[in-house]
C-alpha atoms as a PDB file:
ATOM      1  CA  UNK A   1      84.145  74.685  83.605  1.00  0.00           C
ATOM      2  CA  UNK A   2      83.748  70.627  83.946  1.00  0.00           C
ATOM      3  CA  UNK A   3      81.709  68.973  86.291  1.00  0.00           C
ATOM      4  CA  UNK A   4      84.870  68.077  88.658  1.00  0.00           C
ATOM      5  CA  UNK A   5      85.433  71.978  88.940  1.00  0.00           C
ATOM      6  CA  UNK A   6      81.659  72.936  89.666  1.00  0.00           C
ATOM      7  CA  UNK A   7      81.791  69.906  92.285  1.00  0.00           C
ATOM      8  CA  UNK A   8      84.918  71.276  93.866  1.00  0.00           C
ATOM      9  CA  UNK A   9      83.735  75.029  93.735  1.00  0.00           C
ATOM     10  CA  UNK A  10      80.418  73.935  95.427  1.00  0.00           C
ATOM     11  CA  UNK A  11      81.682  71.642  98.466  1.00  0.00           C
ATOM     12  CA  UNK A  12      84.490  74.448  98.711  1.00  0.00           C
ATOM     13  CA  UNK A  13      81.452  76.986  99.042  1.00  0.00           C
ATOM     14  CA  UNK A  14      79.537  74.850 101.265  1.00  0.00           C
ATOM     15  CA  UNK A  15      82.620  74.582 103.559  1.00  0.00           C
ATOM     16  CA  UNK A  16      83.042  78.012 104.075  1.00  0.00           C
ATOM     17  CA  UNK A  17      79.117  78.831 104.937  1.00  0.00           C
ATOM     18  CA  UNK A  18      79.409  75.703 107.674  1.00  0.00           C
ATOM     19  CA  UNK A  19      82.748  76.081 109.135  1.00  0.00           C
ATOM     20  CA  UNK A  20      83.375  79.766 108.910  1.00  0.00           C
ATOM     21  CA  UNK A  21      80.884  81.514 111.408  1.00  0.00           C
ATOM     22  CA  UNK A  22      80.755  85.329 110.996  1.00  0.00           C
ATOM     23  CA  UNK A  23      83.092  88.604 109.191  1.00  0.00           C
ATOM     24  CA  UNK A  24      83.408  91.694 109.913  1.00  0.00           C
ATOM     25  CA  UNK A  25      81.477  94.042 107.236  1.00  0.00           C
ATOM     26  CA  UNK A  26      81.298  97.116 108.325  1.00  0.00           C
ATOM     27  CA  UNK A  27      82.234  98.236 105.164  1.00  0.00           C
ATOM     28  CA  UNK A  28      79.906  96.129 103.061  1.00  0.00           C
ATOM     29  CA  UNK A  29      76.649  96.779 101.890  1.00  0.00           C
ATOM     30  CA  UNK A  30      73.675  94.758 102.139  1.00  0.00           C
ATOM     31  CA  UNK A  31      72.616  93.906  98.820  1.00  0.00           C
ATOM     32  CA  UNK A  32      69.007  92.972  97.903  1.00  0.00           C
ATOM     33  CA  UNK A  33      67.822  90.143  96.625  1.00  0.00           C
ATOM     34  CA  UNK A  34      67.422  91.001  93.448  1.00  0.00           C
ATOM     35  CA  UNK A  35      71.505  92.321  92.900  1.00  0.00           C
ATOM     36  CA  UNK A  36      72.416  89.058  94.630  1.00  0.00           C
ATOM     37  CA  UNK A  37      70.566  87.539  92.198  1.00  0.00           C
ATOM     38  CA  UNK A  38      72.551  89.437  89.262  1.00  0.00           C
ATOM     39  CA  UNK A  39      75.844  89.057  90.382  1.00  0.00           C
ATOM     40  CA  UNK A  40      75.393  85.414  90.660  1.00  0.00           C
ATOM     41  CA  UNK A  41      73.656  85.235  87.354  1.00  0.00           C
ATOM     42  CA  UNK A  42      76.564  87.235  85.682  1.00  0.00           C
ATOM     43  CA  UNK A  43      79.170  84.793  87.093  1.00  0.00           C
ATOM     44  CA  UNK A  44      77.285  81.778  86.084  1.00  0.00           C
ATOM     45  CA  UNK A  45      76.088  82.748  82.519  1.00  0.00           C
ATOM     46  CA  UNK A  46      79.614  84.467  81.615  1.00  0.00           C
ATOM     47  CA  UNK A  47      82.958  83.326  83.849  1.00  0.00           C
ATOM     48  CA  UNK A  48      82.099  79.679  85.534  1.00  0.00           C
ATOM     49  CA  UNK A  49      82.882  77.598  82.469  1.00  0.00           C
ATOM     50  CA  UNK A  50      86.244  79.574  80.999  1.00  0.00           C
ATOM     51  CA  UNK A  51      89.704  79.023  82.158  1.00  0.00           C
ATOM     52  CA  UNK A  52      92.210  81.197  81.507  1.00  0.00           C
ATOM     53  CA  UNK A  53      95.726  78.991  80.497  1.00  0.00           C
ATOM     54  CA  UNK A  54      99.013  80.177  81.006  1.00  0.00           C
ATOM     55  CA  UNK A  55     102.299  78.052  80.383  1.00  0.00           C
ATOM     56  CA  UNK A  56     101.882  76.635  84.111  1.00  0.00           C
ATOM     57  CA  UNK A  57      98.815  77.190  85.567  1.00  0.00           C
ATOM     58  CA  UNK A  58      94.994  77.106  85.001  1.00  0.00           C
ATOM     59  CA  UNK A  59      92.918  79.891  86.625  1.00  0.00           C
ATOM     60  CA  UNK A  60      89.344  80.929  86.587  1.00  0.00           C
ATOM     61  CA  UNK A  61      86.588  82.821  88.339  1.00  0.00           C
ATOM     62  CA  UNK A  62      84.523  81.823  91.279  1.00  0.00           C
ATOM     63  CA  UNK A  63      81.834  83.477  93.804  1.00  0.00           C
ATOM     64  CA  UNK A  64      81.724  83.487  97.525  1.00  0.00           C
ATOM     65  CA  UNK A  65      79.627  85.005  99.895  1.00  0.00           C
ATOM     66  CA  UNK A  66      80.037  87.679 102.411  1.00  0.00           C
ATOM     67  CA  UNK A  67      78.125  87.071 105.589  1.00  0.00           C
ATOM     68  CA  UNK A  68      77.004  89.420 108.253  1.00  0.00           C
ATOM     69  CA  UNK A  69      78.585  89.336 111.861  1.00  0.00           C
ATOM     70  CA  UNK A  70      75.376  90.300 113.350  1.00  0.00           C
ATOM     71  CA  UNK A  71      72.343  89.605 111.514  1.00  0.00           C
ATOM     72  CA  UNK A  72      71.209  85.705 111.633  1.00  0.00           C
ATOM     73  CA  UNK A  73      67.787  84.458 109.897  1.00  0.00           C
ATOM     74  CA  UNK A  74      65.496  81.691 111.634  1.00  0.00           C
ATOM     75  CA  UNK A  75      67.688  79.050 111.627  1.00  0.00           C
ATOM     76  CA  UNK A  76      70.383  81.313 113.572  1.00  0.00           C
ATOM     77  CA  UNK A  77      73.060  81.072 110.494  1.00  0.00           C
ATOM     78  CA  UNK A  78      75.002  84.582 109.438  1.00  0.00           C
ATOM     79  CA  UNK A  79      72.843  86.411 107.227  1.00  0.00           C
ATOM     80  CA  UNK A  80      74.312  86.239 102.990  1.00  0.00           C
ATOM     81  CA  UNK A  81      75.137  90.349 102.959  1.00  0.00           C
ATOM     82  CA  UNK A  82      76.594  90.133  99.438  1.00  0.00           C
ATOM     83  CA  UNK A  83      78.575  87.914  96.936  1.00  0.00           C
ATOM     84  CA  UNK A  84      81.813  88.683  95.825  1.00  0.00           C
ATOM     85  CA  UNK A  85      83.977  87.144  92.491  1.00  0.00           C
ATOM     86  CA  UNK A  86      87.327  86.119  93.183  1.00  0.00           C
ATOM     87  CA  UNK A  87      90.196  84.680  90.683  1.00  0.00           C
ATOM     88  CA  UNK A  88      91.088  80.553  91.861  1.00  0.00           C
ATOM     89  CA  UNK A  89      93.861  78.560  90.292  1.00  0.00           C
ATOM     90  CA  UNK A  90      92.422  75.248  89.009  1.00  0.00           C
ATOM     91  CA  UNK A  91      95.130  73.216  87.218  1.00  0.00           C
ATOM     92  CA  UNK A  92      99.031  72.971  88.074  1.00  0.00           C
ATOM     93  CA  UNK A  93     100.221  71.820  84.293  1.00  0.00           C
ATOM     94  CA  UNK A  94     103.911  70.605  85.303  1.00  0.00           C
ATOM     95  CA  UNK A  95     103.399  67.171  86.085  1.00  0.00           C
ATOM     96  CA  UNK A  96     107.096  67.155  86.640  1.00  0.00           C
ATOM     97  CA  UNK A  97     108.208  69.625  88.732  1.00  0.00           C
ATOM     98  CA  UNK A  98     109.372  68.549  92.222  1.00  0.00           C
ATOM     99  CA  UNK A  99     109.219  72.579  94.222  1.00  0.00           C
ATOM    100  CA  UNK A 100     106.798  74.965  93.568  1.00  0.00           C
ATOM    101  CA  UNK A 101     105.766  78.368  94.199  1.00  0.00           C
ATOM    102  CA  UNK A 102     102.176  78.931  94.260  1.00  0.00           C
ATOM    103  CA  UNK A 103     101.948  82.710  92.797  1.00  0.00           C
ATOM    104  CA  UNK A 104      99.180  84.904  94.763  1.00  0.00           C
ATOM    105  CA  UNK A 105      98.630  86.854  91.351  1.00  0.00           C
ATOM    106  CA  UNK A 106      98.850  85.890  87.481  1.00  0.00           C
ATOM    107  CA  UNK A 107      98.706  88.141  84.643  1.00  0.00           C
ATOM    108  CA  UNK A 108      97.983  90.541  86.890  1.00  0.00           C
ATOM    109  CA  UNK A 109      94.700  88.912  88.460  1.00  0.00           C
ATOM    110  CA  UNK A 110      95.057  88.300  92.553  1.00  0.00           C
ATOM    111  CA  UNK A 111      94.567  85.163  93.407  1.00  0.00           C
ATOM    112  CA  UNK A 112      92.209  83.953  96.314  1.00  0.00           C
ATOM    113  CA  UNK A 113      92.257  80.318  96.493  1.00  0.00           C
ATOM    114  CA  UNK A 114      93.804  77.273  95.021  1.00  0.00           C
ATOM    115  CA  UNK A 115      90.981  74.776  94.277  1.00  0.00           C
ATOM    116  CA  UNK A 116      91.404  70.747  95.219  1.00  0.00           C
ATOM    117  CA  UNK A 117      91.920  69.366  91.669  1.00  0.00           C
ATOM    118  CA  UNK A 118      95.279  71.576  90.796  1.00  0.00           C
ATOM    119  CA  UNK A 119      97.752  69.111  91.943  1.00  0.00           C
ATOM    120  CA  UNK A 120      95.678  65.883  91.551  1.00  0.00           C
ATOM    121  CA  UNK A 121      98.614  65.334  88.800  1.00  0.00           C
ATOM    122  CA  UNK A 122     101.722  66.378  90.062  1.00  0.00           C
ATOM    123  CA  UNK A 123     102.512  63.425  92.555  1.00  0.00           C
ATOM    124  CA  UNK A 124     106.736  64.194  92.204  1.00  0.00           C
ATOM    125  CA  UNK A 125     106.073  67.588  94.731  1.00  0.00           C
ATOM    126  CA  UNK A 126     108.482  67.632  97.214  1.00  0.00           C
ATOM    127  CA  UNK A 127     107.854  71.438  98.225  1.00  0.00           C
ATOM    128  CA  UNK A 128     105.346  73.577  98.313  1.00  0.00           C
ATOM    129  CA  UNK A 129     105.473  77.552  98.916  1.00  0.00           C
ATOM    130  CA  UNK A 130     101.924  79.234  98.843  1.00  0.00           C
ATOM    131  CA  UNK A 131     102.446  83.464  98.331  1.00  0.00           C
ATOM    132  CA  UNK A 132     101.107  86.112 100.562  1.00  0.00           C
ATOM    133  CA  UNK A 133      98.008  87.104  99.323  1.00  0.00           C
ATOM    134  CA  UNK A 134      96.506  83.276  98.824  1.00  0.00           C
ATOM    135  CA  UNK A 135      93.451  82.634 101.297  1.00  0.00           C
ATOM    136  CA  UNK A 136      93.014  78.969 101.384  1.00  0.00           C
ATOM    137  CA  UNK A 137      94.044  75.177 101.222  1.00  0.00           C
ATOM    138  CA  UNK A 138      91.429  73.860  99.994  1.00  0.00           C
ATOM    139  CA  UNK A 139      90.301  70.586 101.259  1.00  0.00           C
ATOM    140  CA  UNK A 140      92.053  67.289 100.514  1.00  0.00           C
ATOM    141  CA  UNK A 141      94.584  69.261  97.907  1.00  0.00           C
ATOM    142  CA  UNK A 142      97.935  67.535  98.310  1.00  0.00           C
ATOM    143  CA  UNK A 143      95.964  64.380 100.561  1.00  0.00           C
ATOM    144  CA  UNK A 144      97.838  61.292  99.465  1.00  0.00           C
ATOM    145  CA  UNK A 145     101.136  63.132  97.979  1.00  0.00           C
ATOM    146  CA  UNK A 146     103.381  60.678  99.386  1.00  0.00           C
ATOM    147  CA  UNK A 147     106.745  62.620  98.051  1.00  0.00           C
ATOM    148  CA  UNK A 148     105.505  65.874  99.507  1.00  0.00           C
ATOM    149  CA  UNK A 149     108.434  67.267 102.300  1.00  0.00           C
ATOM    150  CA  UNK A 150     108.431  70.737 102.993  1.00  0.00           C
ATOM    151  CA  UNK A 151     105.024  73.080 103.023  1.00  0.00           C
ATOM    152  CA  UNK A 152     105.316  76.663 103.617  1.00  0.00           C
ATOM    153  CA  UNK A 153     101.861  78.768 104.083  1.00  0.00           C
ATOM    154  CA  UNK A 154     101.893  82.725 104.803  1.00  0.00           C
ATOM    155  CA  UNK A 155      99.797  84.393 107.402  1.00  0.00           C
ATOM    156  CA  UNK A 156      97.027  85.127 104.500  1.00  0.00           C
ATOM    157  CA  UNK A 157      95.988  81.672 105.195  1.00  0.00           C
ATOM    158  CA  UNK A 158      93.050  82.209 106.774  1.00  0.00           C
ATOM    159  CA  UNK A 159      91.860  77.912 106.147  1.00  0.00           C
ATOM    160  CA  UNK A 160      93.251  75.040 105.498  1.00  0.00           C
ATOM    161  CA  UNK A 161      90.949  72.438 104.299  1.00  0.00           C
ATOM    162  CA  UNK A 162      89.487  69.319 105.344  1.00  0.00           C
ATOM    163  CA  UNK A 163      92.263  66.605 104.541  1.00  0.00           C
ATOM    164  CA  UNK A 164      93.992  68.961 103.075  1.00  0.00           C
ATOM    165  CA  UNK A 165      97.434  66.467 104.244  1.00  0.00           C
ATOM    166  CA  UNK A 166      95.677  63.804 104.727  1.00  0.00           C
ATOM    167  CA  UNK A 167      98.882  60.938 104.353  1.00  0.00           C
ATOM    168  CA  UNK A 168     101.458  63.167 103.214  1.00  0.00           C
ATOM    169  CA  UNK A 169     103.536  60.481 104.908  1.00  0.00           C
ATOM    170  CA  UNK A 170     107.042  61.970 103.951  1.00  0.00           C
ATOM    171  CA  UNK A 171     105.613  65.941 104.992  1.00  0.00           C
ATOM    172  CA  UNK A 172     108.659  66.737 107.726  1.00  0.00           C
ATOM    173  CA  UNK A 173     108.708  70.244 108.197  1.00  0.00           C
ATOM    174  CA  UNK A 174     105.263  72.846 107.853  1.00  0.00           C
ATOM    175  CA  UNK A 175     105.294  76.304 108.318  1.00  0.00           C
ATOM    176  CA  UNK A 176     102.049  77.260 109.009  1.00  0.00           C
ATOM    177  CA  UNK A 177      99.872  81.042 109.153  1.00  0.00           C
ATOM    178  CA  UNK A 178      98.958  82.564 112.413  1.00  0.00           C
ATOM    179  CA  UNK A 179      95.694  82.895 110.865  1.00  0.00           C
ATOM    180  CA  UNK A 180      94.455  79.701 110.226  1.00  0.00           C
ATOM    181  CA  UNK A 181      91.350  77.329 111.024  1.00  0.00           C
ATOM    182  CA  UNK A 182      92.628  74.243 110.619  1.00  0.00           C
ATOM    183  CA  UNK A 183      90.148  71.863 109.841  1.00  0.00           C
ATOM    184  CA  UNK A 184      89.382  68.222 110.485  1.00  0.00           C
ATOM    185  CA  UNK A 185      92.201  65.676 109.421  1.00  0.00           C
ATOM    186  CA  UNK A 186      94.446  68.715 107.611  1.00  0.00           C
ATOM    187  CA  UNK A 187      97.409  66.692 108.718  1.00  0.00           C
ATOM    188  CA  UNK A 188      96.070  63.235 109.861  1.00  0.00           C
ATOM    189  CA  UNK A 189      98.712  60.058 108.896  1.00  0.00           C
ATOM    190  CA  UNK A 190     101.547  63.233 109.124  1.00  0.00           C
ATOM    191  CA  UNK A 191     103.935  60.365 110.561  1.00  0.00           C
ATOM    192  CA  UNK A 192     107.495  62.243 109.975  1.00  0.00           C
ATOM    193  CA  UNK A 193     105.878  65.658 110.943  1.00  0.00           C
ATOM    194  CA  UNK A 194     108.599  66.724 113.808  1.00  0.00           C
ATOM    195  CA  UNK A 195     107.204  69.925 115.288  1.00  0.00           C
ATOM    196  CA  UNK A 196     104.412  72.573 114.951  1.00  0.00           C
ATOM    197  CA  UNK A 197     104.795  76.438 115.820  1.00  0.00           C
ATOM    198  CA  UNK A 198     101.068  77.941 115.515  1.00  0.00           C
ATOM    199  CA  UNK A 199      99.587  80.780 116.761  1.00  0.00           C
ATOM    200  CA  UNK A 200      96.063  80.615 116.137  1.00  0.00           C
ATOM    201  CA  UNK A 201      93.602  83.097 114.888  1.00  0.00           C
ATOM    202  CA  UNK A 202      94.198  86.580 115.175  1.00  0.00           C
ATOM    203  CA  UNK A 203      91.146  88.700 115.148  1.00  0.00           C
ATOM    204  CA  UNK A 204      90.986  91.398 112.790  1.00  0.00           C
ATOM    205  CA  UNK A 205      88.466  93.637 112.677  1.00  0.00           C
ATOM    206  CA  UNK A 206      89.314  95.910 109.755  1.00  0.00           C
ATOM    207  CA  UNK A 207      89.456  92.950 106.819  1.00  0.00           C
ATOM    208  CA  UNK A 208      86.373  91.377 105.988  1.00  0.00           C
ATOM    209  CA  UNK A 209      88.328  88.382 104.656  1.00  0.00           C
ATOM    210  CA  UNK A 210      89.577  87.421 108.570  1.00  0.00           C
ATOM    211  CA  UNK A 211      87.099  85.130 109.882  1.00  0.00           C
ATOM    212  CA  UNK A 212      86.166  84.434 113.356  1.00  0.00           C
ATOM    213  CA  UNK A 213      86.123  80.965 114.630  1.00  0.00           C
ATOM    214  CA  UNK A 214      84.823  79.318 117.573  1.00  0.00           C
ATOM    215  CA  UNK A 215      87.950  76.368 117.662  1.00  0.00           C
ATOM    216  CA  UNK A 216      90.902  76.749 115.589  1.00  0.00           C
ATOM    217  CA  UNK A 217      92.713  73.234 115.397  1.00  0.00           C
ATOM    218  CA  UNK A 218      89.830  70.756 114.497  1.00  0.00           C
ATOM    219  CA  UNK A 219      88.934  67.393 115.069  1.00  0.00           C
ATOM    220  CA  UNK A 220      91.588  64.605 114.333  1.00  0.00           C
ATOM    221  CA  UNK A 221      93.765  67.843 112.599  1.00  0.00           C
ATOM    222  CA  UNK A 222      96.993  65.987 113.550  1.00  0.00           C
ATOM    223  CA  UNK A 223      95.983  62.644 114.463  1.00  0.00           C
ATOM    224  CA  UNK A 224      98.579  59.619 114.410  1.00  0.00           C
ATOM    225  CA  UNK A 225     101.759  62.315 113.890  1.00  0.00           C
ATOM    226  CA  UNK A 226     103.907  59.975 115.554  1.00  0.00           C
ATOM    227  CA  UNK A 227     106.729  61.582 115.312  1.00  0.00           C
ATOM    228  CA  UNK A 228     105.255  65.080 116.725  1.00  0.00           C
ATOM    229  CA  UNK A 229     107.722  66.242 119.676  1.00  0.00           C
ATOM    230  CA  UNK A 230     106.685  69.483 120.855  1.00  0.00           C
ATOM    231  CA  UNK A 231     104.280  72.148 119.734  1.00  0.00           C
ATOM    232  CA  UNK A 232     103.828  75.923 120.432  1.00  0.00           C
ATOM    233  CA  UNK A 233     100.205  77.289 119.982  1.00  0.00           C
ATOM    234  CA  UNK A 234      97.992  79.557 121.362  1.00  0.00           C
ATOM    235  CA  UNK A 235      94.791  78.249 119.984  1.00  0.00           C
ATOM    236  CA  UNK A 236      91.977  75.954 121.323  1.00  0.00           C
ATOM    237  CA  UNK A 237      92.106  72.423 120.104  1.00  0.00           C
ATOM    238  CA  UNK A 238      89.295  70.272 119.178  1.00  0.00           C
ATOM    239  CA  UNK A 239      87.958  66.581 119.671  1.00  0.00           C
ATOM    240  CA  UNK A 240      91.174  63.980 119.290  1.00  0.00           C
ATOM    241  CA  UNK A 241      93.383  67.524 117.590  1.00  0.00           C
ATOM    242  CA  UNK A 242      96.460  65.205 118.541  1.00  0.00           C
ATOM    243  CA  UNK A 243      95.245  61.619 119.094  1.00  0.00           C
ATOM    244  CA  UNK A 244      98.307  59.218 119.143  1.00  0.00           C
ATOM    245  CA  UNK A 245     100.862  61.427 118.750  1.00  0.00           C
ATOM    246  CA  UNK A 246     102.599  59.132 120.760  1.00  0.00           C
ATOM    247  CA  UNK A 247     106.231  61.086 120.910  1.00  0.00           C
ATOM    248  CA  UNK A 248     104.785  64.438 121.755  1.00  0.00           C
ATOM    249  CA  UNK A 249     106.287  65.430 125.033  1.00  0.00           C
ATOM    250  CA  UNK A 250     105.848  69.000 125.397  1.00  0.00           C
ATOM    251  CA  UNK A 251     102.681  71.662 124.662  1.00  0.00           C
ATOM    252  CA  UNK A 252     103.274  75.529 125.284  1.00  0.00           C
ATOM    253  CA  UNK A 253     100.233  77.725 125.359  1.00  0.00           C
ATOM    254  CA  UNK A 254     101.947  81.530 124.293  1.00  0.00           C
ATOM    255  CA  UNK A 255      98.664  83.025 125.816  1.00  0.00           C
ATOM    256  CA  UNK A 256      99.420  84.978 129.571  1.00  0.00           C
ATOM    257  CA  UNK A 257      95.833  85.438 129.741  1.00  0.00           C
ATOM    258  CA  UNK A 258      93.929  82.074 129.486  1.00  0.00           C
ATOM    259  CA  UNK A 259      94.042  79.020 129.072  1.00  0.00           C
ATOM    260  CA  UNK A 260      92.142  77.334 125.418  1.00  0.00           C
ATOM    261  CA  UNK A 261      89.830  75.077 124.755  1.00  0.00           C
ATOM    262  CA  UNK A 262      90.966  71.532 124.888  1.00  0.00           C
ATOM    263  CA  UNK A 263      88.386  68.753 123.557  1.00  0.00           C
ATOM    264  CA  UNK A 264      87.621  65.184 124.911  1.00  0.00           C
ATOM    265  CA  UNK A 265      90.826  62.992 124.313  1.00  0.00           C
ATOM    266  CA  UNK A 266      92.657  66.049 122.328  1.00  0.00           C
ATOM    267  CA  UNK A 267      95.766  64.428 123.588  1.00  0.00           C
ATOM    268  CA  UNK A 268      95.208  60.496 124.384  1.00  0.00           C
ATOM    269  CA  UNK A 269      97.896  58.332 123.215  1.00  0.00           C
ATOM    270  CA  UNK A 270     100.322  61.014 123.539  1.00  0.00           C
ATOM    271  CA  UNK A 271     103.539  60.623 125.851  1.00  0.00           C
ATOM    272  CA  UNK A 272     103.074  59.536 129.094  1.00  0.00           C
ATOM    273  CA  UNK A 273     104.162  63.045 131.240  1.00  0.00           C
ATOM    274  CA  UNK A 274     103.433  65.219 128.597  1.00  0.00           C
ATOM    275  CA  UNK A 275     104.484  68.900 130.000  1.00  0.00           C
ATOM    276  CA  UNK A 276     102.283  71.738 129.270  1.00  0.00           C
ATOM    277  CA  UNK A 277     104.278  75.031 130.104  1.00  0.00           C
ATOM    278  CA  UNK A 278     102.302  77.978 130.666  1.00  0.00           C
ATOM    279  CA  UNK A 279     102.860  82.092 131.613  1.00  0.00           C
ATOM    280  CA  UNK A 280     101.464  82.263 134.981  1.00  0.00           C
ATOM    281  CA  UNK A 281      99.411  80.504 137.989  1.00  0.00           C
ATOM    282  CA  UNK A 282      95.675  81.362 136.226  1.00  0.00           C
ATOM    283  CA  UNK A 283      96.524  80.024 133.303  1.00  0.00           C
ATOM    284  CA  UNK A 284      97.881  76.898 135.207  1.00  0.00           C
ATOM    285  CA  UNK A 285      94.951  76.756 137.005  1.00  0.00           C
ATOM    286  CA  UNK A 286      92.639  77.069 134.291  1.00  0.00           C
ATOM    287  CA  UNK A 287      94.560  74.027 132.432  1.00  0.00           C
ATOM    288  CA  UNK A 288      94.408  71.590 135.331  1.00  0.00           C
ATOM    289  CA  UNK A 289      90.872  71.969 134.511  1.00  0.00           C
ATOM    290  CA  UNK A 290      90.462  71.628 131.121  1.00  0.00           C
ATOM    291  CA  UNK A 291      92.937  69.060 130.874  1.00  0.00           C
ATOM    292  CA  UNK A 292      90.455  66.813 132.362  1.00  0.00           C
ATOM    293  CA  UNK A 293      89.082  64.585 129.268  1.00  0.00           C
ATOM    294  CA  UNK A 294      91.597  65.329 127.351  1.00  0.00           C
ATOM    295  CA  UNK A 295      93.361  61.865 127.244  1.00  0.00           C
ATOM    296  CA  UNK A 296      96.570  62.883 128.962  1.00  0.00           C
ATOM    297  CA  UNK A 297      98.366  60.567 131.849  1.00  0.00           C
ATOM    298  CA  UNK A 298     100.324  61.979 134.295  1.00  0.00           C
ATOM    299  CA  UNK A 299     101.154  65.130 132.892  1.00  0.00           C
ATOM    300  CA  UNK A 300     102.700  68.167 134.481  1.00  0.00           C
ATOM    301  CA  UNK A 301     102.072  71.527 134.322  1.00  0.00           C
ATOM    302  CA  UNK A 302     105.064  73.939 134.146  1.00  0.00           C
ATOM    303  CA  UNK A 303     105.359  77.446 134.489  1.00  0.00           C
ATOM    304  CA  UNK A 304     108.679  78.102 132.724  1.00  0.00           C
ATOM    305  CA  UNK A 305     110.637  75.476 134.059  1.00  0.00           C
ATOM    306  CA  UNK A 306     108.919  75.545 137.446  1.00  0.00           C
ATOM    307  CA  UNK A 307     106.061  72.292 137.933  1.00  0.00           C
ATOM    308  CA  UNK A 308     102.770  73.690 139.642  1.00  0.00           C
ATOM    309  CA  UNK A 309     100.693  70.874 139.019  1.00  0.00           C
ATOM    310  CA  UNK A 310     101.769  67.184 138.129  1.00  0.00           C
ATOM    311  CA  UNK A 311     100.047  63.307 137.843  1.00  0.00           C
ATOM    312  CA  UNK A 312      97.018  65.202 135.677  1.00  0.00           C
ATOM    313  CA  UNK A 313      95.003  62.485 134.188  1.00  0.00           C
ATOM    314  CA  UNK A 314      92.392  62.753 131.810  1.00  0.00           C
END
């Protein structure tokens, strides 16, 4: 393994202990400190520098940690329960392929994550299909692929990265999991990005993989999309999630039983009586509220096609 890779491997680790907050592992042991210590040791003295070639791809082994949902130490973080190796592609190797399919197992190993450096070299993607089975985007993978049109993620995606999109100025169309976090910038400078259908998490306490999350579309996530319309999501949205998205017109919350979290100018600069449509009168009335902050001017709040509330500003 280079330096580049251990860099990658360790802000990639140091990403998941800070943004992910708790699993489920009811089914996971506790080891001690002294098998934590082995298992670690055993990666680092016998996998972390090889990389397995095939024609296309470059693939290795990296650890993560499993933390507890329920145990914290002093400084009220998730308590490290166990570590776990898990197979990563590192290296896409045709630099002139314009579609690809990102495979979620190869020769027979499953596949976890795709680390930042694999497409550093392949600037002529125009498409991008990640299998079922793949975890993560990591952050700032395809940032700056200016050809890049067409991204497809499955609901395995349980993250996508930090800048993962950053100025993928050409990206039109992106079908995102129901599962993600989507972190800070993932699709800043987006400008040709047209629509967005996302769900949000979905809590699932039988895979210790699933994460829970306090927020699910982070800071700046889609910031300066100006061609955004209309979105469907049924997440909470963070700190400027949608900042100058100055086309987007429409915002409907699929939740019938409450309204998200919206933060402070999560929709400034966006069109001026934006419509937020909602399923009922408490979820109207918990929006009014929240909308307050959040940047919008005169918007209107519609159940169905009905308005209940109208000239919000925030």
């Amino acid at each position: 393994m280079n330096m580049k890779k251990i860099l990658a491997m360790l802000i990639s680790l140091i990403t998941v202990i800070s943004m992910f907050s708790s699993v489920n592992v009811s089914a996971i042991e506790k080891m001690s400190g002294e098998q934590l210590n082995a298992v670690f040791d055993d990666w680092f003295n016998n996998y972390s520098m090889k990389t397995y070639i095939t024609n296309d791809w470059e693939y290795g082994l990296t650890i993560q940690g499993i933390y507890s949902s329920t145990e914290k130490d002093e400084e009220e973080s998730p308590v490290l329960l166990a570590y776990e190796m898990v197979y990563e592609i590192e290296g896409y190797r045709n630099t002139n392929a314009t579609s690809v399919v990102v495979p979620s197992s190869i020769n027979g190993k499953k596949i976890y994550n795709v680390i930042r450096p694999t497409f550093e070299n392949n600037k002529n993607l125009k498409k991008v299909t990640y299998s079922k089975g793949i975890k993560k985007v990591d952050v700032e993978t395809f940032e700056n692929h200016k050809k890049l049109q067409e991204i497809k993620l499955p609901n395995s995606i349980i993250y996508i990265g930090l800048e993962a999109f950053h100025n993928c100025k050409n990206l039109k169309k992106a079908t995102l999991s129901n599962n993600a976090y989507i972190d800070q910038c993932a699709f800043k400078n987006c400008k040709k990005l047209r629509s967005l259908n996302f769900k949000g998490m979905v809590k699932n306490n039988k895979d210790p993989e699933i994460l829970t999350y306090s927020s699910y579309i982070s800071y700046e996530a889609f910031a300066n999309c100006v061609k955004l319309e209309k979105i469907k999501l049924e997440s909470g949205v963070g700190k400027k999630a949608f900042y100058n998205c100055k086309n987007l017109w429409k915002v409907t919350f699929k939740n019938a039983k409450k309204s998200p979290y919206i933060g402070k100018n999560a929709f400034k600069n966006t069109k001026q009586g934006i419509k937020f449509v909602v399923k009922n009168n408490k979820v109207a009335k918990s929006l009014k509220r929240k909308l307050k902050g959040s940047g919008v001017k005169n918007a209107k709040i519609l159940i169905g096609k009905k308005v209940v509330y109208q000239n919000i500003n925030g």
